[in-house]
PDB file of N, CA and C in Angstrom:
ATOM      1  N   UNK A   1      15.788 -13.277  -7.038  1.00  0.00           N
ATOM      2  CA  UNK A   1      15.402 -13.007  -5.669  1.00  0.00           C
ATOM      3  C   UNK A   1      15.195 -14.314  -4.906  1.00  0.00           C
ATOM      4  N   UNK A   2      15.091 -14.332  -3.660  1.00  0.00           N
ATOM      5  CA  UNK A   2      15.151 -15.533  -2.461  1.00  0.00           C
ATOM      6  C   UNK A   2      13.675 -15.549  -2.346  1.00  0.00           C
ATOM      7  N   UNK A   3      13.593 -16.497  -2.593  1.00  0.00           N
ATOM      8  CA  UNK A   3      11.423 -17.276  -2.287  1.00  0.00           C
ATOM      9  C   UNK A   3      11.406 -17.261  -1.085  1.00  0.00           C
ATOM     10  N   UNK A   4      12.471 -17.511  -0.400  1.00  0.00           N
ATOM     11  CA  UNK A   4      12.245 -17.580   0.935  1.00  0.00           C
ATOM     12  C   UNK A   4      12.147 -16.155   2.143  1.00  0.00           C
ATOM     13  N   UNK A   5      11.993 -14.713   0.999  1.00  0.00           N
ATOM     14  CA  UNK A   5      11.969 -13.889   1.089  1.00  0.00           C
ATOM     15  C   UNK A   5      10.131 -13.369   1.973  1.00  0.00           C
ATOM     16  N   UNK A   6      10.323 -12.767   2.833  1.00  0.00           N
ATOM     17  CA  UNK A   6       9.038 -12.234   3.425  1.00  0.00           C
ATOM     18  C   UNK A   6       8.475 -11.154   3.002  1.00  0.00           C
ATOM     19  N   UNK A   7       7.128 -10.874   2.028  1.00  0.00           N
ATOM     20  CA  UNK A   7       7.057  -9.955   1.549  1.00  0.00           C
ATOM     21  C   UNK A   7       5.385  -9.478   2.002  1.00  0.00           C
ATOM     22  N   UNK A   8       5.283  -8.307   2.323  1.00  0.00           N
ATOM     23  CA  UNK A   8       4.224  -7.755   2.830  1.00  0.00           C
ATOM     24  C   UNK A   8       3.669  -6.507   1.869  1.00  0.00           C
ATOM     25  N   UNK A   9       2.435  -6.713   2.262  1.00  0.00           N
ATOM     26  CA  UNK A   9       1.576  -5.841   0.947  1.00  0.00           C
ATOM     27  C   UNK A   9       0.686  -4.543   2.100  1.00  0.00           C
ATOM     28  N   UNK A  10       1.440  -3.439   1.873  1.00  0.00           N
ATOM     29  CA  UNK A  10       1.030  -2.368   2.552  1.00  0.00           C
ATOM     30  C   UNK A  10       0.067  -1.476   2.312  1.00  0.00           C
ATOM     31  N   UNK A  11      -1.171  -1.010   2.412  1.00  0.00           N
ATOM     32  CA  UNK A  11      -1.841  -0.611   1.856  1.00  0.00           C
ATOM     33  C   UNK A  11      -1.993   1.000   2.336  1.00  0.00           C
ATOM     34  N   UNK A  12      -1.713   2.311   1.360  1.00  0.00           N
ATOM     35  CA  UNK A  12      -1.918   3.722   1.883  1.00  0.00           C
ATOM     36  C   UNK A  12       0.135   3.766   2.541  1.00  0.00           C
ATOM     37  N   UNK A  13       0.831   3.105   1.783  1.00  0.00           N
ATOM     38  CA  UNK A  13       2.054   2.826   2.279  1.00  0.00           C
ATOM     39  C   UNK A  13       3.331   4.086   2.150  1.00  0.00           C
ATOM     40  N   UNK A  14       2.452   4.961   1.380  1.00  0.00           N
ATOM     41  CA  UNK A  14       3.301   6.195   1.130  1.00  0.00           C
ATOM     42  C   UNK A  14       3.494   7.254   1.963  1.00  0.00           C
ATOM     43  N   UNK A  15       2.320   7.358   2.853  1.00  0.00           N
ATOM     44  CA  UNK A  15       2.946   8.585   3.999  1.00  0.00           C
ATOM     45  C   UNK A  15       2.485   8.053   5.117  1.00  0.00           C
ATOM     46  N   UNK A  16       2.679   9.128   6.645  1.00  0.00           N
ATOM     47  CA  UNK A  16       2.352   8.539   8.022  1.00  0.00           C
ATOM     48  C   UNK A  16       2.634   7.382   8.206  1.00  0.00           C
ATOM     49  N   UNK A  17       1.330   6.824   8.930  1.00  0.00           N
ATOM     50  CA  UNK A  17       1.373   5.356   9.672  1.00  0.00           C
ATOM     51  C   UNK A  17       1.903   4.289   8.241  1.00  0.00           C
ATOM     52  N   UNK A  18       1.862   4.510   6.994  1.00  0.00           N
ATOM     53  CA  UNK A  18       1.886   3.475   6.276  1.00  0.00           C
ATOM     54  C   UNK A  18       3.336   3.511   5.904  1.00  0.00           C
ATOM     55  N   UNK A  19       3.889   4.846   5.757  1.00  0.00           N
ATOM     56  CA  UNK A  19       5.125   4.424   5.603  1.00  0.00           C
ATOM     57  C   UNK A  19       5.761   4.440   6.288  1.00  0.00           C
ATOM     58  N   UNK A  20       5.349   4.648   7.637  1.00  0.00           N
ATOM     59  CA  UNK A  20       6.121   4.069   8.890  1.00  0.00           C
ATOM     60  C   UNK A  20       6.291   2.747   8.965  1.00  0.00           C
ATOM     61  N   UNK A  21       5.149   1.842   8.881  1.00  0.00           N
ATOM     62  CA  UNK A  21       4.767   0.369   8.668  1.00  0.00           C
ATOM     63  C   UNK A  21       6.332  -0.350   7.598  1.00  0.00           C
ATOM     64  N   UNK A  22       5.695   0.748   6.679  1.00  0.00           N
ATOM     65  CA  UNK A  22       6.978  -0.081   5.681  1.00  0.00           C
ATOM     66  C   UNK A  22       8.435  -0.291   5.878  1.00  0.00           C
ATOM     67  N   UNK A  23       8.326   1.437   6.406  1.00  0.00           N
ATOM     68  CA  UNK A  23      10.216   0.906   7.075  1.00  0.00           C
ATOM     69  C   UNK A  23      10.436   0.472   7.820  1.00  0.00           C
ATOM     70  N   UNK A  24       9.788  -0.312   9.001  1.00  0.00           N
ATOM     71  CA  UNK A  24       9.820  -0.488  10.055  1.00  0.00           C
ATOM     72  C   UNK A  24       9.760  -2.354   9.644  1.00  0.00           C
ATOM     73  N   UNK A  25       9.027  -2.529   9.033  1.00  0.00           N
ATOM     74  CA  UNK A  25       9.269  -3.769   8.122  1.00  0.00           C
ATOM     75  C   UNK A  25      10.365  -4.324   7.424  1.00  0.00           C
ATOM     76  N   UNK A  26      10.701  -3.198   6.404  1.00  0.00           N
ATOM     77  CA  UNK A  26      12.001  -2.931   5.582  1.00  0.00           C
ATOM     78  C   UNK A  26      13.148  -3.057   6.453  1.00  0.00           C
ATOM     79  N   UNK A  27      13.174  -2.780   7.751  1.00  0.00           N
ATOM     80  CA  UNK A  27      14.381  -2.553   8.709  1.00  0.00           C
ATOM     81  C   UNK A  27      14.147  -3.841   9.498  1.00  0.00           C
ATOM     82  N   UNK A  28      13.241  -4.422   9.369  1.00  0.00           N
ATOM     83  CA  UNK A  28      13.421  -6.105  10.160  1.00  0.00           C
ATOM     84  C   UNK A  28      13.522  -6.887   9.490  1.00  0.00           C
ATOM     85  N   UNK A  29      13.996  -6.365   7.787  1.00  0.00           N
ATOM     86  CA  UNK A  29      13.625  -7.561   6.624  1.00  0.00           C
ATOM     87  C   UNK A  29      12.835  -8.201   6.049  1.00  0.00           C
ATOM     88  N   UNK A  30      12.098  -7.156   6.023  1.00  0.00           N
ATOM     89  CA  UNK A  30      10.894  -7.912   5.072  1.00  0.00           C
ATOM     90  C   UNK A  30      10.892  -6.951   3.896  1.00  0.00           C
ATOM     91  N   UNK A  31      10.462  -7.747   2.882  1.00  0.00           N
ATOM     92  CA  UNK A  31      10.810  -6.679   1.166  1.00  0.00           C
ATOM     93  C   UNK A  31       8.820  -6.458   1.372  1.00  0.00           C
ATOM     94  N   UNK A  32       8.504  -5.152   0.352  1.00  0.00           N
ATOM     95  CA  UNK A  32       6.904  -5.201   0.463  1.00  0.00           C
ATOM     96  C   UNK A  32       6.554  -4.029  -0.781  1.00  0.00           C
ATOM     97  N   UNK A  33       5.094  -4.588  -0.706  1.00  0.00           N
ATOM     98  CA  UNK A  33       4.036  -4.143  -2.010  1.00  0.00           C
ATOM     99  C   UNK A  33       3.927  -3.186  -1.190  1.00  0.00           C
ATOM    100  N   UNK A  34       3.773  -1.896  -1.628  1.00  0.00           N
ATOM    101  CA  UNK A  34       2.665  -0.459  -0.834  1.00  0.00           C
ATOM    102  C   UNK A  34       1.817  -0.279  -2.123  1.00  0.00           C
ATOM    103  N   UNK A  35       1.114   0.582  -1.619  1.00  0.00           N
ATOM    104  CA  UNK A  35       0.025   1.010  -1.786  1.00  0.00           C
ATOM    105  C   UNK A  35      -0.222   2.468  -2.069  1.00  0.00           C
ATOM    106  N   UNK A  36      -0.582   3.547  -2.666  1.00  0.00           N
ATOM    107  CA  UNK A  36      -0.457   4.980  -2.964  1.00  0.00           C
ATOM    108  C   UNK A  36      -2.090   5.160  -3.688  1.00  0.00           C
ATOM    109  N   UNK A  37      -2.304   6.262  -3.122  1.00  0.00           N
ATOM    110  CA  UNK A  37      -3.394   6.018  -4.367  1.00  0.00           C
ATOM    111  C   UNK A  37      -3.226   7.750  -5.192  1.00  0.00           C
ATOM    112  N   UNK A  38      -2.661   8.693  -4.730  1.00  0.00           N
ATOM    113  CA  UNK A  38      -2.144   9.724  -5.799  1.00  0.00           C
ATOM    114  C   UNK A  38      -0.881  10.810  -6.213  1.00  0.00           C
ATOM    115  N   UNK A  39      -0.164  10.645  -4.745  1.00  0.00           N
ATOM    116  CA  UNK A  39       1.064  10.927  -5.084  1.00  0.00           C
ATOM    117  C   UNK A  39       2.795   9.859  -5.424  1.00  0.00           C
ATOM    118  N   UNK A  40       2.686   9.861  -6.339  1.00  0.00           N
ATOM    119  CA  UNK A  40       3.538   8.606  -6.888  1.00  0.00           C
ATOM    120  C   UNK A  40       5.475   9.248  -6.490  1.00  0.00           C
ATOM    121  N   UNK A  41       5.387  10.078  -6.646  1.00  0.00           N
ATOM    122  CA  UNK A  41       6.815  11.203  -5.723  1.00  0.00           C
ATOM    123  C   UNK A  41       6.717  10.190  -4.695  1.00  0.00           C
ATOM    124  N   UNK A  42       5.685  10.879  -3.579  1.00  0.00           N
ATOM    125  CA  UNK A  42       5.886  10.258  -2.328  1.00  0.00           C
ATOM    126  C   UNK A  42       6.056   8.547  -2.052  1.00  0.00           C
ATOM    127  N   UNK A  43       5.202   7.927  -3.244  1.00  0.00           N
ATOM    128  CA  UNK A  43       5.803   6.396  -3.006  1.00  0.00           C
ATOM    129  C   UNK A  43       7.049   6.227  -3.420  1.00  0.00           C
ATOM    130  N   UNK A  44       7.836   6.926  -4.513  1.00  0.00           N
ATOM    131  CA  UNK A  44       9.022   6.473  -4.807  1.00  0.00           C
ATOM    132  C   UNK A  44      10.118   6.693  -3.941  1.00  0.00           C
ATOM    133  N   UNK A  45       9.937   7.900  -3.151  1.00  0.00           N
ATOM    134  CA  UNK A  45       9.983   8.074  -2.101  1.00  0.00           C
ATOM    135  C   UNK A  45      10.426   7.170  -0.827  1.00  0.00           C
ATOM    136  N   UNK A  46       9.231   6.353  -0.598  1.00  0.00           N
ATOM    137  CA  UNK A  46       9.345   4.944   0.216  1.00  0.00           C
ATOM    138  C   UNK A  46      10.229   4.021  -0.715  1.00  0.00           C
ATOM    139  N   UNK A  47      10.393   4.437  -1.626  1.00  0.00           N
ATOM    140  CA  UNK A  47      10.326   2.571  -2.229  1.00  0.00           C
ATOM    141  C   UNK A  47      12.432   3.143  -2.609  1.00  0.00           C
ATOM    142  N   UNK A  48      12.700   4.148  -2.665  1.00  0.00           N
ATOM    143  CA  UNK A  48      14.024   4.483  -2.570  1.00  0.00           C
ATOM    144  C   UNK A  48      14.852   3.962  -0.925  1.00  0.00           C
ATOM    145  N   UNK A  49      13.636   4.587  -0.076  1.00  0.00           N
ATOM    146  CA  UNK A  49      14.395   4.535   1.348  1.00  0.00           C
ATOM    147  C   UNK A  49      13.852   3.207   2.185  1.00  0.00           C
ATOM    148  N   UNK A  50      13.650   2.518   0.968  1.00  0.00           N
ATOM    149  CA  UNK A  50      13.434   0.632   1.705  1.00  0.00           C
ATOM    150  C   UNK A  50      14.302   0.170   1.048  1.00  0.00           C
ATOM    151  N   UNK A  51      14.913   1.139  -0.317  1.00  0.00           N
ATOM    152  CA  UNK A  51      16.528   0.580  -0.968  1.00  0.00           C
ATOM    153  C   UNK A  51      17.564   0.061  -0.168  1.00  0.00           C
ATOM    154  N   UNK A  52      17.571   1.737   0.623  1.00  0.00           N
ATOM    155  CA  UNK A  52      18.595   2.117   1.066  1.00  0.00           C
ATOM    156  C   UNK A  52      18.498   1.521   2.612  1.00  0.00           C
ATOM    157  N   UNK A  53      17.503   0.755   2.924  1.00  0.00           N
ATOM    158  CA  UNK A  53      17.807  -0.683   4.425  1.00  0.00           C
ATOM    159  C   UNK A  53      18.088  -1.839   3.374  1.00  0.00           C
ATOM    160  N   UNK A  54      18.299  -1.865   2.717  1.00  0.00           N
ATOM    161  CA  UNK A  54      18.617  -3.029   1.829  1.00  0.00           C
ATOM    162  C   UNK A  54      17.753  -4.409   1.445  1.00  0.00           C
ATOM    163  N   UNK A  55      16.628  -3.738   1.248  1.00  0.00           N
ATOM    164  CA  UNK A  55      14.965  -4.164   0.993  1.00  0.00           C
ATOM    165  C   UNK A  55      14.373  -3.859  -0.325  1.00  0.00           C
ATOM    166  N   UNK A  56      13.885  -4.501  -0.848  1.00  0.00           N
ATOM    167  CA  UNK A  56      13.337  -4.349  -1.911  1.00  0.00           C
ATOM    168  C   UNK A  56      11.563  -3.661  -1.837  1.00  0.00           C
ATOM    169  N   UNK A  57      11.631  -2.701  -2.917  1.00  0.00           N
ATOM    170  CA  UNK A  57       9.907  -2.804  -2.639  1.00  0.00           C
ATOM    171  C   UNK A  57       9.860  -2.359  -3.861  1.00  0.00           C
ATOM    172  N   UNK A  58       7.832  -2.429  -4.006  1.00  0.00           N
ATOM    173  CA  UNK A  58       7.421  -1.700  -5.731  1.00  0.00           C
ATOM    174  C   UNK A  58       6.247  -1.202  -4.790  1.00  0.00           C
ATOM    175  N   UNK A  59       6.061   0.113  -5.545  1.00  0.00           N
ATOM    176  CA  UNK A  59       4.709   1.053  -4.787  1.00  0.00           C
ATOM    177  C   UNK A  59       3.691   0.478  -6.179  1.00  0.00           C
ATOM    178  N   UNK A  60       2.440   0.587  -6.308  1.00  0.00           N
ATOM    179  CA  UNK A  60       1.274   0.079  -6.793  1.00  0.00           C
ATOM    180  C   UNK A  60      -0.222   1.423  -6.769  1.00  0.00           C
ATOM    181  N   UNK A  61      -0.355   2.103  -7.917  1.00  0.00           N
ATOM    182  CA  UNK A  61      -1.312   2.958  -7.683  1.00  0.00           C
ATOM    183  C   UNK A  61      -2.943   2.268  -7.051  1.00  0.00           C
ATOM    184  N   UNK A  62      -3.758   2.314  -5.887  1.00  0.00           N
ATOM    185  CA  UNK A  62      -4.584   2.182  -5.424  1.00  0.00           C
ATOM    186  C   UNK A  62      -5.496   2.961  -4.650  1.00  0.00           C
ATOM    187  N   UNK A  63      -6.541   3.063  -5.691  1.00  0.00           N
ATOM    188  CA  UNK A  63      -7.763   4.141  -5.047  1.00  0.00           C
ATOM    189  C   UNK A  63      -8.746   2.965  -4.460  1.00  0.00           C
ATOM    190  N   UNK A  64      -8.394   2.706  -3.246  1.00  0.00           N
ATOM    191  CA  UNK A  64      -9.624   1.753  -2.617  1.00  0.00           C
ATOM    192  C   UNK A  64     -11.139   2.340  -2.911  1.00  0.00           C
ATOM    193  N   UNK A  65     -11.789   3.195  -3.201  1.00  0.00           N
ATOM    194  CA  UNK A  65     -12.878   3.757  -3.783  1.00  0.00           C
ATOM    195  C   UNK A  65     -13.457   3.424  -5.272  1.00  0.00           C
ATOM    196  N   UNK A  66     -12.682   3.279  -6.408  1.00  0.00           N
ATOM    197  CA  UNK A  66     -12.384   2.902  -7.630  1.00  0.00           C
ATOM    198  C   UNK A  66     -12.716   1.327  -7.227  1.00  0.00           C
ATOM    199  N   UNK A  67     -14.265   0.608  -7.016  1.00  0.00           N
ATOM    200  CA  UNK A  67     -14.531  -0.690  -6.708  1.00  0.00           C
ATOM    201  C   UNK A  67     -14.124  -1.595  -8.313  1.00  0.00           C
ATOM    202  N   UNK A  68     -14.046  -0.738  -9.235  1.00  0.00           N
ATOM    203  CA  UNK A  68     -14.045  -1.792 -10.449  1.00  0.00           C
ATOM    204  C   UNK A  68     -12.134  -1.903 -10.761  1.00  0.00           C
ATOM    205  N   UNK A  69     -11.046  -1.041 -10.404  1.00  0.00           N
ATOM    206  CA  UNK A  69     -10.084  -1.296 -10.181  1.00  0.00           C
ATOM    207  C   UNK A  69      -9.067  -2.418  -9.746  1.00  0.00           C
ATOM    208  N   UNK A  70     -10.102  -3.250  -8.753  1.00  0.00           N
ATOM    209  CA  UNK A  70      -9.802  -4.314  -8.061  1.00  0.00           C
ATOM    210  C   UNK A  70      -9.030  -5.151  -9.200  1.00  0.00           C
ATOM    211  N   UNK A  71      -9.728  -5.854 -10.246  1.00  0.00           N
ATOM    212  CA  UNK A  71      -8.906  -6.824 -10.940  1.00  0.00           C
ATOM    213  C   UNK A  71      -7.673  -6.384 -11.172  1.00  0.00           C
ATOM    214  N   UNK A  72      -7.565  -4.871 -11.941  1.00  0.00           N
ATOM    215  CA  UNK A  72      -6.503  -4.852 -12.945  1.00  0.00           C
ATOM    216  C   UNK A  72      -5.297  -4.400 -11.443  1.00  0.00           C
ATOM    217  N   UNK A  73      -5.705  -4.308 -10.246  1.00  0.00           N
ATOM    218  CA  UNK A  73      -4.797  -4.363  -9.188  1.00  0.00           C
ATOM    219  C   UNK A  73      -4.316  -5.604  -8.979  1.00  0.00           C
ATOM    220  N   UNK A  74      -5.441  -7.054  -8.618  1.00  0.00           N
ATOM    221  CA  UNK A  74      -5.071  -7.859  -8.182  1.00  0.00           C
ATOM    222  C   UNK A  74      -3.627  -8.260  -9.416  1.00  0.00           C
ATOM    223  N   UNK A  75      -4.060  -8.128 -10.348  1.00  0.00           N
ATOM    224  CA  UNK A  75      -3.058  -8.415 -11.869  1.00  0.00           C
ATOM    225  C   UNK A  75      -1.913  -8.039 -11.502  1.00  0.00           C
ATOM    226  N   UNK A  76      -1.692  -6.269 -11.302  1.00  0.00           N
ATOM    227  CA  UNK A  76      -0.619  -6.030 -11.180  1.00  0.00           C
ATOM    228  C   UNK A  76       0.278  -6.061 -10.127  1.00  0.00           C
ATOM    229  N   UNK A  77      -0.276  -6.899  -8.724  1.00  0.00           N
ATOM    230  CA  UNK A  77       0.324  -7.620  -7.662  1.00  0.00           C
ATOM    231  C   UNK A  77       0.995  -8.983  -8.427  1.00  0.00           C
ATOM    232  N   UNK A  78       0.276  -9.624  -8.679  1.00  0.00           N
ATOM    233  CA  UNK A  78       0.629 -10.767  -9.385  1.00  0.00           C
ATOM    234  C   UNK A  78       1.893 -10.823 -10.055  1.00  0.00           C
ATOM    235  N   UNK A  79       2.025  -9.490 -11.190  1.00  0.00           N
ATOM    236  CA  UNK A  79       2.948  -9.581 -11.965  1.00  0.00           C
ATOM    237  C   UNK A  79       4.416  -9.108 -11.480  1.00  0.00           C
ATOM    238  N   UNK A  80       3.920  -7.947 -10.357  1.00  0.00           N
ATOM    239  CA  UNK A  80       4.516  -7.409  -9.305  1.00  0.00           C
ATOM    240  C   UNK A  80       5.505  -8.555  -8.443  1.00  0.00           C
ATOM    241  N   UNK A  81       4.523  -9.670  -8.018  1.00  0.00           N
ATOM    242  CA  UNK A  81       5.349 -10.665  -7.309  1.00  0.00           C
ATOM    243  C   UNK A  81       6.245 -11.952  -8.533  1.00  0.00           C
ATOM    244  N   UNK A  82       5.851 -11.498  -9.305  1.00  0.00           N
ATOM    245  CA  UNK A  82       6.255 -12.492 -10.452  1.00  0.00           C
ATOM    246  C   UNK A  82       7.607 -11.963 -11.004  1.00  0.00           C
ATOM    247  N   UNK A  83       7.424 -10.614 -11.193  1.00  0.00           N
ATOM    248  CA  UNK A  83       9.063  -9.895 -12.076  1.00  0.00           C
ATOM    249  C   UNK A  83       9.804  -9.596 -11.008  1.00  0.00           C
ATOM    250  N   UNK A  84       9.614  -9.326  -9.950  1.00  0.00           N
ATOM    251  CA  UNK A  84      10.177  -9.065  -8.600  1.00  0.00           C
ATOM    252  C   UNK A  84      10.871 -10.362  -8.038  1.00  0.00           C
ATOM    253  N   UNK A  85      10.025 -11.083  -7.162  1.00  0.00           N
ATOM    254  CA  UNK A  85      10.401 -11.951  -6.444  1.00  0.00           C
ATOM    255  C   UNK A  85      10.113 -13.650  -6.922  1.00  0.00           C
ATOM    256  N   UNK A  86       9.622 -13.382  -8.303  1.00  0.00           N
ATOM    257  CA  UNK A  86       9.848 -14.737  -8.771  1.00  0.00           C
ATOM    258  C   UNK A  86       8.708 -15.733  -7.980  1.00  0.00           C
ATOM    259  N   UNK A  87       7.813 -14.941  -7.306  1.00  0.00           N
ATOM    260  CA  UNK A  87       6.582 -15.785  -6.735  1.00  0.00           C
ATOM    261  C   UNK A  87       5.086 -15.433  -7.150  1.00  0.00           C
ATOM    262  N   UNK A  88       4.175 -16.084  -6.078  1.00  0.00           N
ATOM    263  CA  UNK A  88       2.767 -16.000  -6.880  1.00  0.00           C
ATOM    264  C   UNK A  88       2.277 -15.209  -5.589  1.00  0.00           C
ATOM    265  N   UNK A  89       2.782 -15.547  -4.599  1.00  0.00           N
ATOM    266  CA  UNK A  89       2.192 -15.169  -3.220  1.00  0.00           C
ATOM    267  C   UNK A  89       2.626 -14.129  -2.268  1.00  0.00           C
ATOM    268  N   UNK A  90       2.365 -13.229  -1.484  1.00  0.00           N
ATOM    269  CA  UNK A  90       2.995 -12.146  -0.371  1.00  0.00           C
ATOM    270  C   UNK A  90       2.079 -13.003   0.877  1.00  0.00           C
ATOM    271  N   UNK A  91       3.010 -12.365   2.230  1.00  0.00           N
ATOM    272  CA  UNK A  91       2.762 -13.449   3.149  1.00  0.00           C
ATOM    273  C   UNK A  91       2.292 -12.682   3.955  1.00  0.00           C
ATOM    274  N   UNK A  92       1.792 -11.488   3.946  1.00  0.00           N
ATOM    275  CA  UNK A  92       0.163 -10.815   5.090  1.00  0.00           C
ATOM    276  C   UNK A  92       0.226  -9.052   4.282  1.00  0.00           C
ATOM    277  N   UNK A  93      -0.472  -9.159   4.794  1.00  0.00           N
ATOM    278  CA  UNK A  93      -1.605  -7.589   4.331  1.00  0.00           C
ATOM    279  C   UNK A  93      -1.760  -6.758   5.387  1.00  0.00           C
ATOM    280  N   UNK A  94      -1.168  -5.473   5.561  1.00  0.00           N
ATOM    281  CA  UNK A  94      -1.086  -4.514   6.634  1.00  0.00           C
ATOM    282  C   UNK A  94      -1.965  -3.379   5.742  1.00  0.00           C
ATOM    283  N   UNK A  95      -3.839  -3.839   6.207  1.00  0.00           N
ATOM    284  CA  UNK A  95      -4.813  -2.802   5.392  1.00  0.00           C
ATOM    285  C   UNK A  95      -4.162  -1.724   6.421  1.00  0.00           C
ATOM    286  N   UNK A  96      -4.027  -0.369   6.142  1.00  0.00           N
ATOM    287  CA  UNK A  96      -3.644   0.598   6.569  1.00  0.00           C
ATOM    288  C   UNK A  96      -4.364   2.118   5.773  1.00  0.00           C
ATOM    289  N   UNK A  97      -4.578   1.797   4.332  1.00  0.00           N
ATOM    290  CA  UNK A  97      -5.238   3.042   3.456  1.00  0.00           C
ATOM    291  C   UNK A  97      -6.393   3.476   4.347  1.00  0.00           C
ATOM    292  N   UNK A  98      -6.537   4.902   4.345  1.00  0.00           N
ATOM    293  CA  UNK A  98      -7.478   5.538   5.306  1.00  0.00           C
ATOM    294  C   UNK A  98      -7.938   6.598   4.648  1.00  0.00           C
ATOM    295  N   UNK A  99      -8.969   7.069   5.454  1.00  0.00           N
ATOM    296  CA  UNK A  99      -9.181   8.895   5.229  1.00  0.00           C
ATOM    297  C   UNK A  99     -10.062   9.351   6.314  1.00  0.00           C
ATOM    298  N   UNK A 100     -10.096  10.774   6.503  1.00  0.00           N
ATOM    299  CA  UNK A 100     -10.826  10.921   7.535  1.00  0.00           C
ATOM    300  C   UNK A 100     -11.451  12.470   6.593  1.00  0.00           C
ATOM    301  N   UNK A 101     -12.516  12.781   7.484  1.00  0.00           N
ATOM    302  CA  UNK A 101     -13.514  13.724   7.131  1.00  0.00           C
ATOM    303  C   UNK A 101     -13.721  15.003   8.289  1.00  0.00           C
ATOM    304  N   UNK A 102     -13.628  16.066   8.161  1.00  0.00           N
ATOM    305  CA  UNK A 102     -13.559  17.210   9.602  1.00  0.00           C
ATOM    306  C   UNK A 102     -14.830  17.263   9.457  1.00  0.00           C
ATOM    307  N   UNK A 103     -15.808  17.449  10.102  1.00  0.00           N
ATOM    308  CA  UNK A 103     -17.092  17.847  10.479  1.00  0.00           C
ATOM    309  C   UNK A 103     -17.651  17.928  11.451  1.00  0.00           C
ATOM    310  N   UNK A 104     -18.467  19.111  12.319  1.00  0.00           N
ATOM    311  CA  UNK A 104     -18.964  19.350  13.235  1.00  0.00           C
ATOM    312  C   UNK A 104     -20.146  18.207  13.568  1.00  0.00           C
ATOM    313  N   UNK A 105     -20.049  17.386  14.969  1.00  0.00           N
ATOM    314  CA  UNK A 105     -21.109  16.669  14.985  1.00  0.00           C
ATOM    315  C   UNK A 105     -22.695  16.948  14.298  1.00  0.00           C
ATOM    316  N   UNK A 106     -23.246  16.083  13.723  1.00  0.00           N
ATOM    317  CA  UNK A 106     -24.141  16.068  13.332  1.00  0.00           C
ATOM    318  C   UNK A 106     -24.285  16.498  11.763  1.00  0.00           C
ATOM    319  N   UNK A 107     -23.132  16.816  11.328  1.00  0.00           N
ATOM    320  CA  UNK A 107     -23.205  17.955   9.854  1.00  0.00           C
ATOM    321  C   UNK A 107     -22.632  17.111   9.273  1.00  0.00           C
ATOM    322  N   UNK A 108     -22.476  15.512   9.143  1.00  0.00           N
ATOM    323  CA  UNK A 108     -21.518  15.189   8.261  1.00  0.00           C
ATOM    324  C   UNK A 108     -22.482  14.687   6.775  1.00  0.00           C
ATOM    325  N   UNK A 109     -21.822  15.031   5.902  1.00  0.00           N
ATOM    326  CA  UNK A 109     -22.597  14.964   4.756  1.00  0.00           C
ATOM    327  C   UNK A 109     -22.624  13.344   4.388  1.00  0.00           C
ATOM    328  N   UNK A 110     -23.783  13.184   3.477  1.00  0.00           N
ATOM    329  CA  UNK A 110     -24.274  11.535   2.883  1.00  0.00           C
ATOM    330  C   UNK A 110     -22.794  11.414   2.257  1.00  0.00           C
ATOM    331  N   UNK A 111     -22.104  12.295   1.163  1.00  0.00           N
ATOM    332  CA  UNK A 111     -20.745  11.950   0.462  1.00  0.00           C
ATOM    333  C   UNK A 111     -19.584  11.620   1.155  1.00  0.00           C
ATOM    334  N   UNK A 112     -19.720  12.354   2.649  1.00  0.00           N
ATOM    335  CA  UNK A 112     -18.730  12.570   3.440  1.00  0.00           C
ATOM    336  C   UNK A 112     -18.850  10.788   3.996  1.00  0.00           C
ATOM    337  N   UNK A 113     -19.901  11.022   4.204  1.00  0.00           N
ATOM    338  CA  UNK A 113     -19.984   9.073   5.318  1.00  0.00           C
ATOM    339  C   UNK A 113     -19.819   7.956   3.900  1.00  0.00           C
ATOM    340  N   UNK A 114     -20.579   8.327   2.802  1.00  0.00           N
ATOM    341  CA  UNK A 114     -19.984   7.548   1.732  1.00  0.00           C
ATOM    342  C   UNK A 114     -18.052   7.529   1.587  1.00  0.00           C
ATOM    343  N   UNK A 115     -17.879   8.288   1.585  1.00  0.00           N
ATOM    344  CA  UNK A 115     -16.123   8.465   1.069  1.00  0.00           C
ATOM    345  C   UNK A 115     -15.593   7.763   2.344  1.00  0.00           C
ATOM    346  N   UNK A 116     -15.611   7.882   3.915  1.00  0.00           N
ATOM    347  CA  UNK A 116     -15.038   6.897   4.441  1.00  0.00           C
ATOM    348  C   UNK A 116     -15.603   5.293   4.545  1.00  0.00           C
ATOM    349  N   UNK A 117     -17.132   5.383   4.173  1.00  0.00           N
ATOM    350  CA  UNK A 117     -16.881   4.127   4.229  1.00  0.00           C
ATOM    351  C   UNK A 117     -16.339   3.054   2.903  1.00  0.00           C
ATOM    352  N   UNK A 118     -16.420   3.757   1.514  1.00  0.00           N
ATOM    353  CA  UNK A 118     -15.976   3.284   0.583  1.00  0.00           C
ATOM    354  C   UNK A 118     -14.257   2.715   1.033  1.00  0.00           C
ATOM    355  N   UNK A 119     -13.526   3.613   1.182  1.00  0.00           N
ATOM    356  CA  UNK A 119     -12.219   3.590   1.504  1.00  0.00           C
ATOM    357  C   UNK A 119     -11.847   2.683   3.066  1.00  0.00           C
ATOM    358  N   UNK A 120     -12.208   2.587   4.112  1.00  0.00           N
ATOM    359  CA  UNK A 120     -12.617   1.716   4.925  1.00  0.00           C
ATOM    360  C   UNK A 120     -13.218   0.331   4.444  1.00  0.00           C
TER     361      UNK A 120
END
């Protein structure tokens, strides 16, 4: 692969806004990390139709909630940019992973405000 390659690390990169992000990236040339945290279909998904603009990508399981996850993620970016693109580094971070919660003002539960702000 070309070092001189632009590679972006998408986070929540498998549906909506994120995998809009990606192809929209993918289609200006930039190759990129996403992000999924449980349907792995739907990232392969992305990571087929950033093939097919003639872009490279690898999807990466990530539960931003899962706080002790972090290392064995940062690792498998690493190795990710290492068997891939032959580098150590990706050149920006489009945080994008989200969630949202339905609740009638005032009713939102302690788990409910925990779960977005964990993931946030």
């Amino acid at each position: 692969m070309n070092r001189n390659t632009t590679i972006a690390l998408v986070t929540g990169g498998n549906r909506g806004l994120g995998r809009a992000t990606v192809l929209a990236l993918a289609g200006q040339g930039t190759d990129v990390i996403l992000t999924y945290r449980s349907n792995d279909e739907e990232a392969a998904a992305v990571v087929e139709a950033v093939a097919a603009l003639g872009r490279t990508a690898v999807a990466l399981r990530l539960d931003t909630t899962e706080f002790g996850a972090f290392p064995a993620f940062a690792a498998s970016v690493r190795e990710a940019l290492r068997v891939t693109w032959d580098r150590e580094t990706f050149d920006f971070l489009v945080n994008n992973a989200g969630s949202s919660v339905s609740t009638p003002v005032g009713r939102t539960t302690v788990e409910a405000f925990d779960l977005l702000g964990n993931v946030h």
